[in-house]
C-alpha atoms as a PDB file:
ATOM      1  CA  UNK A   1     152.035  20.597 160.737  1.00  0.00           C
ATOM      2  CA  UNK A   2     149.842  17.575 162.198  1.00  0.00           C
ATOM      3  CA  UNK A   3     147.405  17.063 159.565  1.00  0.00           C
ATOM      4  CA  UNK A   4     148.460  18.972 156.420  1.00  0.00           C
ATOM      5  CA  UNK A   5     148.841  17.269 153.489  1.00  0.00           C
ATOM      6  CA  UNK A   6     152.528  16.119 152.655  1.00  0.00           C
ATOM      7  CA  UNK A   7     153.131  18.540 149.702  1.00  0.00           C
ATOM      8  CA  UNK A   8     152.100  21.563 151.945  1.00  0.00           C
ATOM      9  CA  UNK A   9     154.612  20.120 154.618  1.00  0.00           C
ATOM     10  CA  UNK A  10     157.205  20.019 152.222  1.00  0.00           C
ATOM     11  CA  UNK A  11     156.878  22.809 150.829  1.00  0.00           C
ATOM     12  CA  UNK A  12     157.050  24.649 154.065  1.00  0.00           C
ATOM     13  CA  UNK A  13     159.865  22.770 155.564  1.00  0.00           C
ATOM     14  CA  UNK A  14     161.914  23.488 152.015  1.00  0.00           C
ATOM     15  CA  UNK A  15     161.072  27.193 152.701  1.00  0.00           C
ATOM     16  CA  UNK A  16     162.574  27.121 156.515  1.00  0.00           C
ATOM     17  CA  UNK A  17     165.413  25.341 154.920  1.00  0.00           C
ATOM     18  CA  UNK A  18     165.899  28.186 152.193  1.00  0.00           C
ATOM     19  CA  UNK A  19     165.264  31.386 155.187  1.00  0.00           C
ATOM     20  CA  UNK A  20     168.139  29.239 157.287  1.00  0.00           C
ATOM     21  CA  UNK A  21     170.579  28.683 153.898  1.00  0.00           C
ATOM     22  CA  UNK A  22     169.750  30.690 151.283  1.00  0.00           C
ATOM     23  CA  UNK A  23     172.346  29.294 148.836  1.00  0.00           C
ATOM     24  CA  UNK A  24     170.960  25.864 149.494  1.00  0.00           C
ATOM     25  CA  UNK A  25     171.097  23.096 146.650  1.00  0.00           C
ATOM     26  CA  UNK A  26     167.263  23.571 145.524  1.00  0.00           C
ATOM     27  CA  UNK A  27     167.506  19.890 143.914  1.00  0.00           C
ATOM     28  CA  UNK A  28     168.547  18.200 146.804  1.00  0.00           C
ATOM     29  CA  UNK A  29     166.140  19.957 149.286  1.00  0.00           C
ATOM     30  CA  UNK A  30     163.348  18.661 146.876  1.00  0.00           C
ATOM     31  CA  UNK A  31     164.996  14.920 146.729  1.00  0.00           C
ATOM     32  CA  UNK A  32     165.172  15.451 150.679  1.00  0.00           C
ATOM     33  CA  UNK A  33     161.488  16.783 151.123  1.00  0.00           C
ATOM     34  CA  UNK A  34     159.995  14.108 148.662  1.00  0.00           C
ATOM     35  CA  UNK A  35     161.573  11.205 150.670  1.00  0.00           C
ATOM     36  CA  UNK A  36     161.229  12.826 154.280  1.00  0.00           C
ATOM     37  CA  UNK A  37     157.724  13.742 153.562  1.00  0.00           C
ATOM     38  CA  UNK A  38     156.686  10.276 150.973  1.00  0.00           C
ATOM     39  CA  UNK A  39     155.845  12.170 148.406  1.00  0.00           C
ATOM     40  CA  UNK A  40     155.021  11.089 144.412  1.00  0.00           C
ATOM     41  CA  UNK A  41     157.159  11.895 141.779  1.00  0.00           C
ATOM     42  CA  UNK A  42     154.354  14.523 140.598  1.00  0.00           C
ATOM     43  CA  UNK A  43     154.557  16.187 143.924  1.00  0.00           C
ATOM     44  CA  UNK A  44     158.439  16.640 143.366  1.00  0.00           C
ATOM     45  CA  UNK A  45     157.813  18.291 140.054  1.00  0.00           C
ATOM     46  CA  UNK A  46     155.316  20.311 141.907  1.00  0.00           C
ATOM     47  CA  UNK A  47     158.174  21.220 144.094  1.00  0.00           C
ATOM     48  CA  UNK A  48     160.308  22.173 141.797  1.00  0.00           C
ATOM     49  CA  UNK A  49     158.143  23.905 139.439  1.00  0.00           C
ATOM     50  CA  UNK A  50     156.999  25.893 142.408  1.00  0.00           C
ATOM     51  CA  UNK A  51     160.943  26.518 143.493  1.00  0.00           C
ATOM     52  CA  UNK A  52     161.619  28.155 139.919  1.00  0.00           C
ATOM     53  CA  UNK A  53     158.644  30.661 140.320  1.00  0.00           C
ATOM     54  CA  UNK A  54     160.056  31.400 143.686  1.00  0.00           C
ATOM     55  CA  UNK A  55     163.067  31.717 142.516  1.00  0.00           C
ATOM     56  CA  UNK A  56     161.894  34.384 139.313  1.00  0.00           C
ATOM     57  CA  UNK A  57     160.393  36.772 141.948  1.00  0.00           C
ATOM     58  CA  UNK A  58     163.187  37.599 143.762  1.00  0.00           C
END
């Protein structure tokens, strides 16, 4: 993950935490991501926006 910018880090780690706990709070893993990985408040929107699409395909 060395190297990768922050959002893509995030946005991976939030997907490990969703394969481990499926029912997992989708809010909080985005307010955890954004401050574990420093990330603007347009990258959490990213985050969340991108969370809802996951969340249509299934």
């Amino acid at each position: 993950m060395a190297g990768e910018a922050p959002i893509t880090q995030a946005v991976k780690w939030i997907e490990d935490q969703l394969v481990d706990n499926p029912g997992a709070d989708r809010i909080k893993l985005v307010d955890e991501a954004s401050r574990r990985f420093d990330l603007s408040p347009l990258d959490a929107d990213f985050l969340f926006r991108h969370l809802a699409e996951r969340a249509k395909k299934k």
